[in-house]
Structures are given as C-alpha cells and as structure tokens.
N, C-alpha and C. Protein backbone atom coordinates (compact mmCIF):
# COMPACT_ATOMS: atom_id res chain seq x y z
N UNK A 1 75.16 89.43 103.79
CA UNK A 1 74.30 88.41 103.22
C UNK A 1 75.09 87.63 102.16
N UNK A 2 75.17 86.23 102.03
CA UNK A 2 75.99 85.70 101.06
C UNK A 2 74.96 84.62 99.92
N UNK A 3 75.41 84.70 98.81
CA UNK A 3 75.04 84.58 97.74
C UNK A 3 75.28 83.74 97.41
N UNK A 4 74.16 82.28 97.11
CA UNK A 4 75.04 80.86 96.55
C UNK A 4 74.71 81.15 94.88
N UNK A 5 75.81 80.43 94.24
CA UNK A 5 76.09 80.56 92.69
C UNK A 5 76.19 81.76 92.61
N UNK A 6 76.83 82.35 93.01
CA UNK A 6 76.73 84.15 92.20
C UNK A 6 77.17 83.81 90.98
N UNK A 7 76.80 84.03 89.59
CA UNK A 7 77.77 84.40 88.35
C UNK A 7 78.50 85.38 88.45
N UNK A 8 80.03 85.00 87.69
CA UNK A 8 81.03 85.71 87.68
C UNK A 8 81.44 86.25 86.52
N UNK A 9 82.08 86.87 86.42
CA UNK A 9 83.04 87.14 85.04
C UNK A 9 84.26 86.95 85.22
N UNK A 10 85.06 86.48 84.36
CA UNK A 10 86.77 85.84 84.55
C UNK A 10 87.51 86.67 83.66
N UNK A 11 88.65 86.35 83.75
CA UNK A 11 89.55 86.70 82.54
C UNK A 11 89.21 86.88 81.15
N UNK A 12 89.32 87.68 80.44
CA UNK A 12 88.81 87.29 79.12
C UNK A 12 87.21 87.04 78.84
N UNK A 13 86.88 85.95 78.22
CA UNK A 13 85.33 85.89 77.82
C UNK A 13 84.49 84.69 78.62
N UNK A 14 85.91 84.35 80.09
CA UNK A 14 85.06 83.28 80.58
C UNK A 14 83.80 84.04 81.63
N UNK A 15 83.34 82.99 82.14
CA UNK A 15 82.01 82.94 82.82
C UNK A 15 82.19 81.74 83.82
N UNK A 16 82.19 82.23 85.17
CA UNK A 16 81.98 81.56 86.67
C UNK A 16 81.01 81.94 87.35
N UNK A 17 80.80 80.35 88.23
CA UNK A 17 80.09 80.63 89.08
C UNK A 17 80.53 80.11 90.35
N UNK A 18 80.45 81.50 91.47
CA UNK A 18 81.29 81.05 93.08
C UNK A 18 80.06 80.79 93.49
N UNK A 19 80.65 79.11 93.89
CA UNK A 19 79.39 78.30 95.48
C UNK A 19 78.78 79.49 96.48
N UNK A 20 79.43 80.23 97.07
CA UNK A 20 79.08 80.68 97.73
C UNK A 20 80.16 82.12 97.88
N UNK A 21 79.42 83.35 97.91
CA UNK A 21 79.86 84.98 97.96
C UNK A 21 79.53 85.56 99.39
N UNK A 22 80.07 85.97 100.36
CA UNK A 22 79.60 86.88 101.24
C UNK A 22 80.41 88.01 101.15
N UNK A 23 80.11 89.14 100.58
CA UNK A 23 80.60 89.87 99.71
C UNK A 23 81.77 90.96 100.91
N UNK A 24 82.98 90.47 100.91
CA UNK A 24 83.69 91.48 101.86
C UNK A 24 83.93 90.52 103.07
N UNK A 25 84.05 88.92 102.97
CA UNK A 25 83.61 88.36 103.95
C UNK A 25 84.37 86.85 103.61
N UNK A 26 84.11 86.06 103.03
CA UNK A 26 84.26 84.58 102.48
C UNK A 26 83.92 84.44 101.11
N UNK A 27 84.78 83.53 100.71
CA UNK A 27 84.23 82.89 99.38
C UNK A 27 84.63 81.61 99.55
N UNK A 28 83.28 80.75 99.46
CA UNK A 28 83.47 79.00 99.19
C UNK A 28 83.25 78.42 97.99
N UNK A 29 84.00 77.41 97.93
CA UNK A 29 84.30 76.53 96.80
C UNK A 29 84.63 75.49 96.75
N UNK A 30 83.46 74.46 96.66
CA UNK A 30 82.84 73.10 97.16
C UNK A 30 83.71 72.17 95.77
N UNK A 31 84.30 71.08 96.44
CA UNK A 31 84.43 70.17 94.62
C UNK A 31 83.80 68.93 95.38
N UNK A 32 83.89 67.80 94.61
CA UNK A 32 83.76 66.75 94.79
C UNK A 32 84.57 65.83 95.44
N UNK A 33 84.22 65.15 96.38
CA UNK A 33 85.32 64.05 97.31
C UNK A 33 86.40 63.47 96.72
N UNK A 34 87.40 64.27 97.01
CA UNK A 34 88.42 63.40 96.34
C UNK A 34 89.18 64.60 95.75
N UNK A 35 88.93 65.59 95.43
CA UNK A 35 88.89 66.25 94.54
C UNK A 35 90.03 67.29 95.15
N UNK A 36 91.05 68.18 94.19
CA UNK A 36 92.51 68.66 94.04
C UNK A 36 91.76 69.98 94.79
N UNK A 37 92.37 69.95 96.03
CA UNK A 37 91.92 71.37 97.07
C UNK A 37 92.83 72.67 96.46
N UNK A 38 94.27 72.41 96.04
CA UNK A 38 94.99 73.52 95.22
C UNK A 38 93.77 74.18 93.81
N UNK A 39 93.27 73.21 93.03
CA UNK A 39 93.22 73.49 92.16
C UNK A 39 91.47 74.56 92.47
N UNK A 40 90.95 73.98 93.43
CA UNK A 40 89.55 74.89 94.05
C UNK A 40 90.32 76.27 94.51
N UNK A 41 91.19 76.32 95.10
CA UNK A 41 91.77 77.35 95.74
C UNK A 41 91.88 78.45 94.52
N UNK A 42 92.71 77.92 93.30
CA UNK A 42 93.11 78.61 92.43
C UNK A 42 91.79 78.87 91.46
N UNK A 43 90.92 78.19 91.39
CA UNK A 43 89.58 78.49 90.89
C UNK A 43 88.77 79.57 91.82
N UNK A 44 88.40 79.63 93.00
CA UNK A 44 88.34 80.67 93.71
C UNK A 44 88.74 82.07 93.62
N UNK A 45 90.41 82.18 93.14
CA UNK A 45 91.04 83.38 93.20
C UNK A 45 90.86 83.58 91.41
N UNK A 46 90.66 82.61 90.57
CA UNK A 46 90.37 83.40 89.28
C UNK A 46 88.95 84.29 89.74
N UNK A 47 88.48 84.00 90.23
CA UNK A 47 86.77 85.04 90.28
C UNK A 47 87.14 86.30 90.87
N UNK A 48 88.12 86.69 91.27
CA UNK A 48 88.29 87.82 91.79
C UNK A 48 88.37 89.06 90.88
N UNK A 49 88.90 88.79 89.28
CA UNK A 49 89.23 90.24 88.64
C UNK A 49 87.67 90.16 88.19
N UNK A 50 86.65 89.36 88.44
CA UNK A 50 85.28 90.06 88.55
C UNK A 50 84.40 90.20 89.11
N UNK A 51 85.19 90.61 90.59
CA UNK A 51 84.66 91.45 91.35
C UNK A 51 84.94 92.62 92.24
N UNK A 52 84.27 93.21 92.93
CA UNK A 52 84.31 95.09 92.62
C UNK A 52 85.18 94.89 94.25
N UNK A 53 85.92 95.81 94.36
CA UNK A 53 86.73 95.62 95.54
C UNK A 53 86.12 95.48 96.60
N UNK A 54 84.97 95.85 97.37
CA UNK A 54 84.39 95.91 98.43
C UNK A 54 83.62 94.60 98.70
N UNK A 55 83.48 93.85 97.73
CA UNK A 55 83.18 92.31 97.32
C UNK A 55 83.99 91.11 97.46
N UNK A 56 85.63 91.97 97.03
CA UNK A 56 87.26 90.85 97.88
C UNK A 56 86.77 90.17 98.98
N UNK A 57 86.65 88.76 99.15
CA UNK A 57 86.91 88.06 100.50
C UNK A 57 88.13 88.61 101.42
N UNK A 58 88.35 88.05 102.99
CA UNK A 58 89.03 88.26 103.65
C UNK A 58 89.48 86.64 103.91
N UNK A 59 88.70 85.88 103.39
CA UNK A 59 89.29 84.12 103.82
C UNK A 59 88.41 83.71 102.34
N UNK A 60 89.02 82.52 102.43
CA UNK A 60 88.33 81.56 101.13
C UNK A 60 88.48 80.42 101.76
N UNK A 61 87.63 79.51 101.41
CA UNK A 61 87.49 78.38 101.99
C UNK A 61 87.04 76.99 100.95
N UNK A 62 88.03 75.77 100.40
CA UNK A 62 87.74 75.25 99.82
C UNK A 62 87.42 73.92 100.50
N UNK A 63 87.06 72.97 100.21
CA UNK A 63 86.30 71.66 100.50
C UNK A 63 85.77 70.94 99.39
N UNK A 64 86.09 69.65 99.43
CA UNK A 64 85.61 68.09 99.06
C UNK A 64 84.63 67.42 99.96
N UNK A 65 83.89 68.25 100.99
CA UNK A 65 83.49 67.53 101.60
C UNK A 65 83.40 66.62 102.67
N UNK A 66 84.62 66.59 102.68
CA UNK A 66 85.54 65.56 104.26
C UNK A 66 86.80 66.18 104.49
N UNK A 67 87.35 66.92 103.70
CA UNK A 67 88.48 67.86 104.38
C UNK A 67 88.51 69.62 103.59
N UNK A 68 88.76 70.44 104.28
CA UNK A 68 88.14 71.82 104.31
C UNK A 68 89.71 72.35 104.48
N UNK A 69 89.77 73.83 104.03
CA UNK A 69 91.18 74.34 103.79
C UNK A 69 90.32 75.73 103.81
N UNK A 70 90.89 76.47 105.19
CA UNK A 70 90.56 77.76 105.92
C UNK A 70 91.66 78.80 105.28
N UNK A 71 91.48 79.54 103.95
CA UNK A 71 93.06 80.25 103.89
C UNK A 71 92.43 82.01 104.87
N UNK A 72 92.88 82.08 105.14
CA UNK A 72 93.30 83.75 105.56
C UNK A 72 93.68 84.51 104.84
N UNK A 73 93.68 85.19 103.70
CA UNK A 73 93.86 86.39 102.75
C UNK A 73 94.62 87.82 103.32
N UNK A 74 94.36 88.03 104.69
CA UNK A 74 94.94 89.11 105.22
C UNK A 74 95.97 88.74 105.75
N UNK A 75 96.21 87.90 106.74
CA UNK A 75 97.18 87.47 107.85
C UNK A 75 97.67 86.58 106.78
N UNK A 76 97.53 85.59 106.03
CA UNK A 76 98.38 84.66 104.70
C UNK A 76 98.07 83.54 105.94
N UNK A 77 98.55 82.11 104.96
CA UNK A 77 98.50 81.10 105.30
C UNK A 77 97.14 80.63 105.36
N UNK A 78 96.85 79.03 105.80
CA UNK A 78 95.88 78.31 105.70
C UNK A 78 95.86 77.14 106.82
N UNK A 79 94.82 76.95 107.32
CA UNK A 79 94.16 75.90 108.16
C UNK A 79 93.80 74.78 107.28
N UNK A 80 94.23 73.54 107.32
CA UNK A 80 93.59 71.98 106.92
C UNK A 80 93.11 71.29 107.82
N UNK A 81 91.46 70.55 107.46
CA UNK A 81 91.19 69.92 108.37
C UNK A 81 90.14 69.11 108.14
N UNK A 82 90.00 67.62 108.36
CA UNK A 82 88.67 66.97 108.24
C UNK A 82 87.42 67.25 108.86
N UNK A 83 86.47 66.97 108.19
CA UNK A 83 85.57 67.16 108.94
C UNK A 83 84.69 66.77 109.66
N UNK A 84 85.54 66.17 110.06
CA UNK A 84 85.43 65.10 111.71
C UNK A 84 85.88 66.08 113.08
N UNK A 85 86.72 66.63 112.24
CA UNK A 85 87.82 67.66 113.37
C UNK A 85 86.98 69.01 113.31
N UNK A 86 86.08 69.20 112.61
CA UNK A 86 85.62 70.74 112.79
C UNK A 86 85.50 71.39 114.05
N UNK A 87 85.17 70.34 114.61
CA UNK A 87 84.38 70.95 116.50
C UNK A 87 85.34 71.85 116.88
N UNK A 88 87.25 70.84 116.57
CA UNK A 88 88.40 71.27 116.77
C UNK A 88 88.59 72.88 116.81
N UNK A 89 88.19 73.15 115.24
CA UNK A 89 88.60 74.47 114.64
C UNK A 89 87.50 75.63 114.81
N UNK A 90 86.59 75.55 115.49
CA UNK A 90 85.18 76.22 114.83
C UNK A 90 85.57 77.42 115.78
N UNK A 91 86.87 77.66 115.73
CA UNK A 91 87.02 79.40 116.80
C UNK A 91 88.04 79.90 115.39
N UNK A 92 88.48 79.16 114.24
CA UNK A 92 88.47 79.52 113.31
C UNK A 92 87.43 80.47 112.26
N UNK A 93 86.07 79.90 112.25
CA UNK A 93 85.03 81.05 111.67
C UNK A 93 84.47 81.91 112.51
N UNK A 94 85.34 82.12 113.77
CA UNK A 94 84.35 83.22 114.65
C UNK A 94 84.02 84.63 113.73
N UNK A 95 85.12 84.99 112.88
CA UNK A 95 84.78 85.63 111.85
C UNK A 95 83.60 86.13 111.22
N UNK A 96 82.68 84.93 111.30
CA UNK A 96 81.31 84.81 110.87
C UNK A 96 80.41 85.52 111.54
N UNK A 97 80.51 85.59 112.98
CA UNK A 97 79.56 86.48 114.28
C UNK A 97 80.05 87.35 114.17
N UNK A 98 80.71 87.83 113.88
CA UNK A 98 81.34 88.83 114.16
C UNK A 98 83.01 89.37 115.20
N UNK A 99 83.18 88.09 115.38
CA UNK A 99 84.36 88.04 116.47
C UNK A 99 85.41 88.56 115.24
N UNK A 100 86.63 89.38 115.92
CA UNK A 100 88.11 89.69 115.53
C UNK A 100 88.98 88.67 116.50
N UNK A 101 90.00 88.38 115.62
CA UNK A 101 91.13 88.33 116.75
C UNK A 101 92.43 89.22 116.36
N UNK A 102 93.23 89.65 117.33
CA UNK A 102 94.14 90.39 117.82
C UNK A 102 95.61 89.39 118.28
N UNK A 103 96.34 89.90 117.27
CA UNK A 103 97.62 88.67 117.19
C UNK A 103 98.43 90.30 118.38
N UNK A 104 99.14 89.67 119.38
CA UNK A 104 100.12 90.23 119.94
C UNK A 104 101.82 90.08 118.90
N UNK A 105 102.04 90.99 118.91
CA UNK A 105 103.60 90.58 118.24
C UNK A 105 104.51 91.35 119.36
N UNK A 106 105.38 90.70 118.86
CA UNK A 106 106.43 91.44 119.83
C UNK A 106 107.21 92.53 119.66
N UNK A 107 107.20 93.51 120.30
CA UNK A 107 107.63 94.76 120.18
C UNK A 107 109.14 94.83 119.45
N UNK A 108 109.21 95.61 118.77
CA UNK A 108 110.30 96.27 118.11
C UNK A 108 111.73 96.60 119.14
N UNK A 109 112.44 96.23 119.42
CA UNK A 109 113.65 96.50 119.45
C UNK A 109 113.67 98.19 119.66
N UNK A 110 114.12 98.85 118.45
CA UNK A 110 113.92 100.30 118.69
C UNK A 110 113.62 100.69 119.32
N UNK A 111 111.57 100.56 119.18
CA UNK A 111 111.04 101.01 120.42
C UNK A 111 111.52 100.76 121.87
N UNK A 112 111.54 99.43 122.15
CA UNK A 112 111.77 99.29 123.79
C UNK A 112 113.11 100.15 123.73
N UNK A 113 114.11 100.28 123.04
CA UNK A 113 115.33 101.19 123.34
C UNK A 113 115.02 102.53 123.39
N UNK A 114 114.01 103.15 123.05
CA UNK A 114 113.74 104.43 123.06
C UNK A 114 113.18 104.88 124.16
N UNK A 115 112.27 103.54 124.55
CA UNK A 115 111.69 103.70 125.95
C UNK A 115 112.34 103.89 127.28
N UNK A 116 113.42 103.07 127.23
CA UNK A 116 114.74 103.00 127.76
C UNK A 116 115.11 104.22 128.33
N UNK A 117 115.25 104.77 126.52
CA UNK A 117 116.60 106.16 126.78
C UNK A 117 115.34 107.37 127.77
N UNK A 118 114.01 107.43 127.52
CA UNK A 118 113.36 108.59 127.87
C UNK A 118 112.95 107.78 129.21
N UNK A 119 113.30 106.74 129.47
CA UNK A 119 112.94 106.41 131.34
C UNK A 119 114.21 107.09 132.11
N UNK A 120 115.59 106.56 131.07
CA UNK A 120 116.70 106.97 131.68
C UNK A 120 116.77 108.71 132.01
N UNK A 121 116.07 109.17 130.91
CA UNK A 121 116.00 110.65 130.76
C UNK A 121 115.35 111.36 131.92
N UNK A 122 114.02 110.70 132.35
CA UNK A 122 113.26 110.91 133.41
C UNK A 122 113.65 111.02 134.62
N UNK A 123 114.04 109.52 134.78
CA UNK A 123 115.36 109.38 136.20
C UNK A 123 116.67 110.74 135.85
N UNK A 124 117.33 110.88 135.42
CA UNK A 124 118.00 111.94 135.74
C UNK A 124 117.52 113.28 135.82
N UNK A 125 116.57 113.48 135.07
CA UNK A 125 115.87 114.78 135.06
C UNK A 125 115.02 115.10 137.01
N UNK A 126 114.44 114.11 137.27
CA UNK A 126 114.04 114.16 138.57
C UNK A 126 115.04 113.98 139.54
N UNK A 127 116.45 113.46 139.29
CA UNK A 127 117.43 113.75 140.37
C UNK A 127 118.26 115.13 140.25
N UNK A 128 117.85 115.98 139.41
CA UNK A 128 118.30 117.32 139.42
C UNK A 128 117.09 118.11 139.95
N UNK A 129 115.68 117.66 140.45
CA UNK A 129 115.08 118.64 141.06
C UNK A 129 114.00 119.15 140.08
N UNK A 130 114.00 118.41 138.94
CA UNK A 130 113.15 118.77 137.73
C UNK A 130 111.68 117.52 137.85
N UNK A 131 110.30 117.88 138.89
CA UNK A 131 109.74 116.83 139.11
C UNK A 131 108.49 116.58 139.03
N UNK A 132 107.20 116.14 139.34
CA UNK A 132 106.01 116.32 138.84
C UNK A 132 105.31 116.19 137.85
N UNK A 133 104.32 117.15 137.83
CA UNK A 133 103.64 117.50 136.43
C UNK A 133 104.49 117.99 135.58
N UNK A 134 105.40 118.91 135.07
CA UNK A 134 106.31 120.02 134.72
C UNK A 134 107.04 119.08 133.81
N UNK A 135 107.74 118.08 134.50
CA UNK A 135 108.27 116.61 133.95
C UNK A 135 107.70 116.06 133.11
N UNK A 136 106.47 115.11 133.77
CA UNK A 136 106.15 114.80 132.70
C UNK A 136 105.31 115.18 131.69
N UNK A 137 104.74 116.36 131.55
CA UNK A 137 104.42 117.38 130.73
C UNK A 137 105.77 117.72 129.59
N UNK A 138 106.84 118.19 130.10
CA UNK A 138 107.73 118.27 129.07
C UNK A 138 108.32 116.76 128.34
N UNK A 139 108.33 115.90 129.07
CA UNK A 139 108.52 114.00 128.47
C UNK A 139 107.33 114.04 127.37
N UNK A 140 106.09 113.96 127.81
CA UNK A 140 105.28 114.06 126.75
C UNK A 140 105.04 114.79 125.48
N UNK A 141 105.80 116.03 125.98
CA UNK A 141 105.74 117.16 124.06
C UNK A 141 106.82 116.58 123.78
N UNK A 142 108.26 115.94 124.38
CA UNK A 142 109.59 115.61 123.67
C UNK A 142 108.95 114.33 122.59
N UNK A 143 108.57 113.54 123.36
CA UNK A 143 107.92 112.34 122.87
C UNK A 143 106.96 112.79 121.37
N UNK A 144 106.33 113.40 121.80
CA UNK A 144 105.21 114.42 120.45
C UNK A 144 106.37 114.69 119.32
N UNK A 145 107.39 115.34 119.81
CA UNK A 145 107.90 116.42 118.69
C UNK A 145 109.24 115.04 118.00
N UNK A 146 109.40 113.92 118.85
CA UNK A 146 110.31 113.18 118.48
C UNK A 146 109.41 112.32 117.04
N UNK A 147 108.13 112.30 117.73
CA UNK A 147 107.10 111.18 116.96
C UNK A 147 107.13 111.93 115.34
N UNK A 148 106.54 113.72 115.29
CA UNK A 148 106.11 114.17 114.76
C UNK A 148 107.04 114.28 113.92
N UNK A 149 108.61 114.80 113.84
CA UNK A 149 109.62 114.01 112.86
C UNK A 149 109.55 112.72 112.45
N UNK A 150 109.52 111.84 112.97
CA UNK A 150 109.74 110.46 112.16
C UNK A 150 108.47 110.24 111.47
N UNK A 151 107.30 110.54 112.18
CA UNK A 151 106.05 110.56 111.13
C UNK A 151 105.69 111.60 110.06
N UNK A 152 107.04 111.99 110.01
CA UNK A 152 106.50 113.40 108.60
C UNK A 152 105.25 114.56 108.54
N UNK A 153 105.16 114.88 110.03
CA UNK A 153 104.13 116.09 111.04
C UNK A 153 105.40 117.02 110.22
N UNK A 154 106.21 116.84 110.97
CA UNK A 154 107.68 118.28 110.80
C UNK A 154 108.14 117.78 109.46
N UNK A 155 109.49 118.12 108.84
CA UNK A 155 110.21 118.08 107.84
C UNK A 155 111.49 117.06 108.78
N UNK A 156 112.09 116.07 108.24
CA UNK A 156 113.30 115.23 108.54
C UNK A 156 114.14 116.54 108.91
N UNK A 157 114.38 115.71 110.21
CA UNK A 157 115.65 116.27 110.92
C UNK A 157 115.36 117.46 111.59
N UNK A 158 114.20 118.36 111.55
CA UNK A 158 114.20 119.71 111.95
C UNK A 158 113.79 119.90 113.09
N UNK A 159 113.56 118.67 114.33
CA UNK A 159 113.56 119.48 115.63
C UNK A 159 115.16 119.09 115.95
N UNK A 160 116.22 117.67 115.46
CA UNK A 160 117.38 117.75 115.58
C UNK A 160 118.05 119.15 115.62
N UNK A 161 118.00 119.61 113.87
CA UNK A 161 118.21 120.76 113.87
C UNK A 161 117.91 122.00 114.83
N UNK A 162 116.89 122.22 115.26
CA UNK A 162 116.34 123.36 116.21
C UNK A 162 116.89 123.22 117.33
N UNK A 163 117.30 121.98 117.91
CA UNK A 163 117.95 121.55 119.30
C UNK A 163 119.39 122.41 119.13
N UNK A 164 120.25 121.91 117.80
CA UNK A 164 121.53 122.19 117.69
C UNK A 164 121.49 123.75 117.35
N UNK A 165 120.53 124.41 116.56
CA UNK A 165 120.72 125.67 116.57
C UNK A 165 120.39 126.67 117.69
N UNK A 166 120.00 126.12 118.91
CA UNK A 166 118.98 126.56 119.65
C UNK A 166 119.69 126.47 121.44
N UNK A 167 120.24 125.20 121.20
CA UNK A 167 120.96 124.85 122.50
C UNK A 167 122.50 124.89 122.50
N UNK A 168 122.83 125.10 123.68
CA UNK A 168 124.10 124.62 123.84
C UNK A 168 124.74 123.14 124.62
C-alpha cells in the first residue's frame, strides 16, 4: 500500500515529506515543470536515513511532469523519458503487478572450463568400461565434494589433500 506525503525525518533536525512511499517498493518525487530531476533524485535519497529498512525502495522515480527518470536501486542505473513516450516504457513498472525480470548474464569462463574438464572426464571414464548409473553417480558426488570445498562445506584444500594422501 503506498502512502502520499508520508512525513519524514532527515538528517539532523530536518523534516520531509515523500510524494509518494510504497514501503519496500518505490518512492516518487514530483517537482515542478521545468524543474532539476538530479536535484529530486537527491532529495528522494536524503529521506532514506528516516526510514526503517524494510521501507528502502527498490526504484525511485522522479518527474516534472513531462519527463520521468525510472532509477533502479538494485540493478543501478536509470531510464529517461517523456511523457509522451510512456506507452514506450510501461514494461518498465511491471514491477508494480507484480512481474520480476531475470537478466541472463553470461556464464563465467571458469565454469564452462570446469564443465569441459568433467565432460572430458566422463568421455574417458566410459571408454575404459566405467558406464551408466555408477558413472554418473560418482560425476555427481565428485562435483558435490569439488563444490563443497570451494563453498567452505569442507576446510580449503582438504578433498585435494585426501586425493593426494589417499591415491596414487
């Protein structure tokens, strides 16, 4: 539910009031046509040291009225746009219904090399007669016990270690 004029508390002994609060959600901050969109932006983010963390926006959104500035708080950066062009952007507040979006990035290097080495591992392991379930049952705990070192499950280095004390 969002809140027009919420009073705020600021820095020190000031006293604000945000246009509009949806608490965990948006904060808007309307000026007048014409009017310095940096300086709404930065009026916006003073209201924040008075309020309770679960109350932080995830976007802020300032406007004059004919052009609107979408920032993103999580992902960074900002959308500009008149508002003539809204129709343009309005998969910008899907936010509002409830829609997520899901940025693809591109995989890590490392990883795909790791993937690599345990396909390569696979292929030779099944041309020695090693095949099936049995396979990939043991691919999957290597994979586990490789993960469980680098994610600090085990202690650094200690299934390395166990290999070298353990194998020949």
């Amino acid at each position: 539910m969002a809140t027009f004029k919420k009073p705020v508390d600021k820095l020190g002994d000031k006293k604000g009031s945000i246009d509009l609060l949806w608490k965990g959600v948006i904060l808007v901050e309307h000026k007048s046509k014409g009017k310095d969109l940096d300086k709404a932006f930065q009026q916006a983010k003073d209201y924040f040291p008075g309020l309770k963390d679960h109350e932080l926006p995830k976007y802020i959104l300032v406007s004059d009225f004919e052009s609107l500035r979408l920032y993103d708080l999580e992902e960074g950066g900002h959308t500009e746009f008149h508002i003539s062009e809204f129709s343009k952007y309005i998969k910008l507040f899907g936010f509002m219904a409830g829609y997520t979006t899901h940025k693809v990035r591109e995989e890590d290097p490392v990883n795909i090399k790791a993937a690599e080495l345990l396909g390569k591992l696979h292929d030779e392991l099944k041309a020695t007669g090693y095949d099936g379930h049995p396979l990939e049952l043991f691919l999957v705990r290597l994979l586990f016990l490789m993960f469980a070192e680098d994610t600090a499950i085990f202690e650094k280095n200690s299934f390395v270690e166990y290999l070298e004390a353990k194998t020949h």
